[in-house]
PDB file of N, CA and C in Angstrom:
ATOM      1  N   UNK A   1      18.600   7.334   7.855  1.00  0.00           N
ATOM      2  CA  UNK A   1      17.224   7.094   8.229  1.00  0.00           C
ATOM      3  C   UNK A   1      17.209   6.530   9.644  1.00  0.00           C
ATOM      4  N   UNK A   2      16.151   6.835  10.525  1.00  0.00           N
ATOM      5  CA  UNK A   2      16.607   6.677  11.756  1.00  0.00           C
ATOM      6  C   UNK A   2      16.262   4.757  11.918  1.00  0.00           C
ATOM      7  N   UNK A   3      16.391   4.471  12.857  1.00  0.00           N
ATOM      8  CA  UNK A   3      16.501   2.848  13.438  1.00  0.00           C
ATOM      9  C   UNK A   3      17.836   2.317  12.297  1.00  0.00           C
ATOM     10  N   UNK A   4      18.423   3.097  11.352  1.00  0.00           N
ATOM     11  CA  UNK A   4      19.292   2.411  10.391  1.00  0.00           C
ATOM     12  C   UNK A   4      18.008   1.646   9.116  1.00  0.00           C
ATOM     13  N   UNK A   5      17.395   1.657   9.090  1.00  0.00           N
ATOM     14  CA  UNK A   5      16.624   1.284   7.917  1.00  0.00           C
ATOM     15  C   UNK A   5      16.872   1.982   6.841  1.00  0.00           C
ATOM     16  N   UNK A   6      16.517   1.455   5.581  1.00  0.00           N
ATOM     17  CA  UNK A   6      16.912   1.797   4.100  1.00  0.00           C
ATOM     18  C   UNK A   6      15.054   2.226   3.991  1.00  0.00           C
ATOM     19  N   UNK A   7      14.975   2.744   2.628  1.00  0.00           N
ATOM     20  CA  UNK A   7      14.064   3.618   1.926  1.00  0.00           C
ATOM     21  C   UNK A   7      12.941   1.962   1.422  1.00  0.00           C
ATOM     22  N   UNK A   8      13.350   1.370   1.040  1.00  0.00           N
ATOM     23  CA  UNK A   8      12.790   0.021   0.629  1.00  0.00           C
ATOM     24  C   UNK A   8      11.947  -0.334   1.106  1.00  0.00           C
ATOM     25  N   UNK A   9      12.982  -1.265   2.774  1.00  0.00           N
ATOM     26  CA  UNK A   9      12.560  -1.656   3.928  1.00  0.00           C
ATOM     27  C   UNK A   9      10.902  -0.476   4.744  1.00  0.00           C
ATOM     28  N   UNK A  10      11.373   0.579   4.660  1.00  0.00           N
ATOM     29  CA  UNK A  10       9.932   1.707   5.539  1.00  0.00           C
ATOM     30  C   UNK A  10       9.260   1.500   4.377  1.00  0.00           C
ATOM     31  N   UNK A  11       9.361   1.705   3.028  1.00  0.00           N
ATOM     32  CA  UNK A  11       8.201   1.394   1.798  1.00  0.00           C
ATOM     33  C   UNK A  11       7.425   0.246   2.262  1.00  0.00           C
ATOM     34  N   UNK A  12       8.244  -0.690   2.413  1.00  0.00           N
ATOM     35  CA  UNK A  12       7.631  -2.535   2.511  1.00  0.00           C
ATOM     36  C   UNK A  12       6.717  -2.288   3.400  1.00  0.00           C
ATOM     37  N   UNK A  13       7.419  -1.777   4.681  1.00  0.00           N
ATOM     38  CA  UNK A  13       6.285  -1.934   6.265  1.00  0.00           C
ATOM     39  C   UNK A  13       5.578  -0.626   6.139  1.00  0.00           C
ATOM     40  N   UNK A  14       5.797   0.332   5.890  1.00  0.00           N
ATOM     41  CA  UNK A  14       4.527   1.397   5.784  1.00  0.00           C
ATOM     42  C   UNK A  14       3.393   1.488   4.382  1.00  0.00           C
ATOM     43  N   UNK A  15       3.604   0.980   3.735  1.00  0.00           N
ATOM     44  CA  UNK A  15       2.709   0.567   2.205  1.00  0.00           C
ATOM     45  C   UNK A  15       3.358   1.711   1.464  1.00  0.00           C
ATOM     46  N   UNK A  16       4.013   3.131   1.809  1.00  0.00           N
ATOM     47  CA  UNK A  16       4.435   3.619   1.074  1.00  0.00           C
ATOM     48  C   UNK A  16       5.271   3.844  -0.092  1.00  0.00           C
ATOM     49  N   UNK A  17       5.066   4.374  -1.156  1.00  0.00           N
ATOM     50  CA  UNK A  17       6.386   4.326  -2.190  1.00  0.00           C
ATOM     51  C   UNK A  17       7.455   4.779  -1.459  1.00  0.00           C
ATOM     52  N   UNK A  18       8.473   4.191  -2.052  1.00  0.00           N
ATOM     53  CA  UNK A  18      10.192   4.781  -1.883  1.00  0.00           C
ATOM     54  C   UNK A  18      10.434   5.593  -2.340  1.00  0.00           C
ATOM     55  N   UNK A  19       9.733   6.012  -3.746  1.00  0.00           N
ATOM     56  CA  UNK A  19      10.587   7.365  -4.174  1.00  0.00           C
ATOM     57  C   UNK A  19       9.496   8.584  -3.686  1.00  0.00           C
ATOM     58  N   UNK A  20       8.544   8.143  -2.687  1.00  0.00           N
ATOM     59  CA  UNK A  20       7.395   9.000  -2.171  1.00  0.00           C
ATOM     60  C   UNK A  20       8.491   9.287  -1.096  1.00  0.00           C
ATOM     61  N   UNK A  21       9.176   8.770  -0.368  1.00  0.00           N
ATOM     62  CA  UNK A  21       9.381   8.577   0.918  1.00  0.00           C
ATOM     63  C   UNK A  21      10.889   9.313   0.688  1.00  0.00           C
ATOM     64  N   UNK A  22      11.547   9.002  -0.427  1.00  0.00           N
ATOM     65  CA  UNK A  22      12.680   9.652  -0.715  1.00  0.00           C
ATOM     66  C   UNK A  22      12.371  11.111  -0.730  1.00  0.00           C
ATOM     67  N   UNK A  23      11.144  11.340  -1.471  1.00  0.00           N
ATOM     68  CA  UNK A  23      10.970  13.000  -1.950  1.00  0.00           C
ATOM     69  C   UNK A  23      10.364  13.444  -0.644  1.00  0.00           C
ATOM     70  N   UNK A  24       9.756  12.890   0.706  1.00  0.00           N
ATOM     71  CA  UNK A  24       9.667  13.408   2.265  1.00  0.00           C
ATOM     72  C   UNK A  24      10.939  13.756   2.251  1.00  0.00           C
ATOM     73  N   UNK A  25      11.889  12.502   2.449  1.00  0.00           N
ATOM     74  CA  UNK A  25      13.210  12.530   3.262  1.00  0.00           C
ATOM     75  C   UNK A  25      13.695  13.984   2.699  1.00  0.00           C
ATOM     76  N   UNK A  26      13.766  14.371   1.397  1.00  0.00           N
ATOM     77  CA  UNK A  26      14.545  15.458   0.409  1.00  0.00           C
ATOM     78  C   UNK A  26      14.034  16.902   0.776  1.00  0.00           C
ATOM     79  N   UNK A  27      12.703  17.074   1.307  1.00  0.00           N
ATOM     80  CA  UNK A  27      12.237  17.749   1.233  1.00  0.00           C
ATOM     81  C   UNK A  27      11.270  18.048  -0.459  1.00  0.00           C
ATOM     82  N   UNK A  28      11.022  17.277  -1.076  1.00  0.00           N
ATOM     83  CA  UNK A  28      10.843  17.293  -2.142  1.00  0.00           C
ATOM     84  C   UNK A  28       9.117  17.367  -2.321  1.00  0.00           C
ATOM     85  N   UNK A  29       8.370  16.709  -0.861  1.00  0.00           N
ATOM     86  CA  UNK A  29       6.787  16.688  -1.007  1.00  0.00           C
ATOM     87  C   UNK A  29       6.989  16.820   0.470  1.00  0.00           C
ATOM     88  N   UNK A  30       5.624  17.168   0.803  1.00  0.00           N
ATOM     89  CA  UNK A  30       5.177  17.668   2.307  1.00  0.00           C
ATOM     90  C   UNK A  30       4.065  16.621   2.740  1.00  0.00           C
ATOM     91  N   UNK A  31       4.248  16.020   3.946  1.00  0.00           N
ATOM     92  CA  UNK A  31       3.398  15.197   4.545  1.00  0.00           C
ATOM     93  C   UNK A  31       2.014  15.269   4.774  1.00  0.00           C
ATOM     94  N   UNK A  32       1.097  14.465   4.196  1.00  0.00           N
ATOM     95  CA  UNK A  32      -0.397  14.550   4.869  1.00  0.00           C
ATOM     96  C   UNK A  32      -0.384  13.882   6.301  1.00  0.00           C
ATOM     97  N   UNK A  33      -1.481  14.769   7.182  1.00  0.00           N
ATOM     98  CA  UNK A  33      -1.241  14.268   8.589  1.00  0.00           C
ATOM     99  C   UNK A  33      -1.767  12.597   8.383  1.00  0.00           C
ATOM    100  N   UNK A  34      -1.986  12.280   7.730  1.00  0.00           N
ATOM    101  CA  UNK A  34      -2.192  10.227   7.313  1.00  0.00           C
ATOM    102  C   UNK A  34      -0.941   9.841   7.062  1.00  0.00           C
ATOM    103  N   UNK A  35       0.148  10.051   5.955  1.00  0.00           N
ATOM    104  CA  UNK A  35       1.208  10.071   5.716  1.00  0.00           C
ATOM    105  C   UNK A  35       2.219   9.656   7.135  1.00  0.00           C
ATOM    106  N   UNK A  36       1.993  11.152   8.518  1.00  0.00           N
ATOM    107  CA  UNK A  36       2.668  11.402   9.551  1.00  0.00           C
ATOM    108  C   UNK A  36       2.163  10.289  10.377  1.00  0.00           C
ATOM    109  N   UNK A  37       1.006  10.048  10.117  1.00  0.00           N
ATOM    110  CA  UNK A  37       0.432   8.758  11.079  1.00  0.00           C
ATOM    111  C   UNK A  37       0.935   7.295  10.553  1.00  0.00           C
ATOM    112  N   UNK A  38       0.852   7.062   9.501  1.00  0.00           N
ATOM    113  CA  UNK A  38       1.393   5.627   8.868  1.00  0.00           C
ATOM    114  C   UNK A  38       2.228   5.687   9.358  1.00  0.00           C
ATOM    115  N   UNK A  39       3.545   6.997   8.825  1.00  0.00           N
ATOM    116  CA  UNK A  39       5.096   6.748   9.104  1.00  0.00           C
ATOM    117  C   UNK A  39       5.278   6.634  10.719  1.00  0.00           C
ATOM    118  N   UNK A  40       4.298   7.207  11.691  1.00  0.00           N
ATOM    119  CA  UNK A  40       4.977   6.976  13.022  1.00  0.00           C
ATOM    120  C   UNK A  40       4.350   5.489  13.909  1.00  0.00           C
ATOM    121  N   UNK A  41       3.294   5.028  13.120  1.00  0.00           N
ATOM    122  CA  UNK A  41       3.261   3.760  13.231  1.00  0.00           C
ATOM    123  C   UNK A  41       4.300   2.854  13.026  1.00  0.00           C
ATOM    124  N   UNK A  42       4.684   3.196  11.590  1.00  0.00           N
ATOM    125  CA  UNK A  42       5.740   1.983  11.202  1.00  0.00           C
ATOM    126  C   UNK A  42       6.937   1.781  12.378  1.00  0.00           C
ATOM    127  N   UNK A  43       7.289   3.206  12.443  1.00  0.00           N
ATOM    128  CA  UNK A  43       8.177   3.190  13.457  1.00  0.00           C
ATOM    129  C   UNK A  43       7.966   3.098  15.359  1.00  0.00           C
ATOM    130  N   UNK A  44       6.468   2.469  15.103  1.00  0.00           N
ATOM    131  CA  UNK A  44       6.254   2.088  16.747  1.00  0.00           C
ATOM    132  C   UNK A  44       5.901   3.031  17.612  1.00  0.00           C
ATOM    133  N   UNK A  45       5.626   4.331  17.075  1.00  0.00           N
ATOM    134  CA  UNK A  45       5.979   5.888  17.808  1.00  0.00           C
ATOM    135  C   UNK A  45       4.098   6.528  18.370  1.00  0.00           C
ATOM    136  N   UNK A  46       3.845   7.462  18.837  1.00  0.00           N
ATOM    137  CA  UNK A  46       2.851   7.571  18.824  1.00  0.00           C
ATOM    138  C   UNK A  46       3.604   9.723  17.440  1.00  0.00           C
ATOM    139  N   UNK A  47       2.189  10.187  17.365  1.00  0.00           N
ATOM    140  CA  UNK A  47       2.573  11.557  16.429  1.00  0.00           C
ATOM    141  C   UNK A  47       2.983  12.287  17.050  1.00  0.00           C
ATOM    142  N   UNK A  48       2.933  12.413  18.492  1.00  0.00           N
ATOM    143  CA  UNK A  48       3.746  13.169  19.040  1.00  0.00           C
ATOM    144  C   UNK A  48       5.407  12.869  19.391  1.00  0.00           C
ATOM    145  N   UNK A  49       5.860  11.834  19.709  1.00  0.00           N
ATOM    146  CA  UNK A  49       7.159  11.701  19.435  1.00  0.00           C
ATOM    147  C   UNK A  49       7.834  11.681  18.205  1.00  0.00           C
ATOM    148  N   UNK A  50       6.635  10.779  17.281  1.00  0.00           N
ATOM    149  CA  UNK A  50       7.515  11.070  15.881  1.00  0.00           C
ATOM    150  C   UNK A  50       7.798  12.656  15.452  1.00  0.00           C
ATOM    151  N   UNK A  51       6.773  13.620  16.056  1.00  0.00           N
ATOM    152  CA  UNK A  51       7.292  14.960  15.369  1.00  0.00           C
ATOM    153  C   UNK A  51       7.886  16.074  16.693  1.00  0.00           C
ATOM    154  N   UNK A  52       8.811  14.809  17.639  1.00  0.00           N
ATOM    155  CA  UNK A  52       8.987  15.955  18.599  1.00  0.00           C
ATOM    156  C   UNK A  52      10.341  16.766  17.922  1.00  0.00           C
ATOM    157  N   UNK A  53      10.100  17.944  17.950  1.00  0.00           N
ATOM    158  CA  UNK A  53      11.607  18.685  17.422  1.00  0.00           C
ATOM    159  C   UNK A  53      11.363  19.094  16.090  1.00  0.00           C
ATOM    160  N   UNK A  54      10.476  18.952  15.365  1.00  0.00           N
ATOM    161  CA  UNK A  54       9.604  19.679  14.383  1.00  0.00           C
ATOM    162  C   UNK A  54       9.578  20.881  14.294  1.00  0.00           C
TER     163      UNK A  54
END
């Protein structure tokens, strides 16, 4: 996971579930563009860097 963070830790600071966030990471569920916005908050990012290389 990038910055080295665990599945827990991005649950805690993004409000998201872990096993929500596990089944992103897996490919297992597909992101709502809210989803893409929380997660590139958490990580400080604006949506365009979080999805550069997409």
């Amino acid at each position: 996971m990038a910055k080295g963070w665990n599945q827990p830790y991005l649950a805690e600071l993004s409000g998201l579930g872990r096993i929500y966030i596990s089944q992103l990471e897996n490919g297992r569920k597909k992101a709502s563009i809210s989803t893409i916005e929380v997660l590139a908050l958490s990580f400080k990012m604006s949506i365009s860097e979080f999805m550069k290389g997409v």
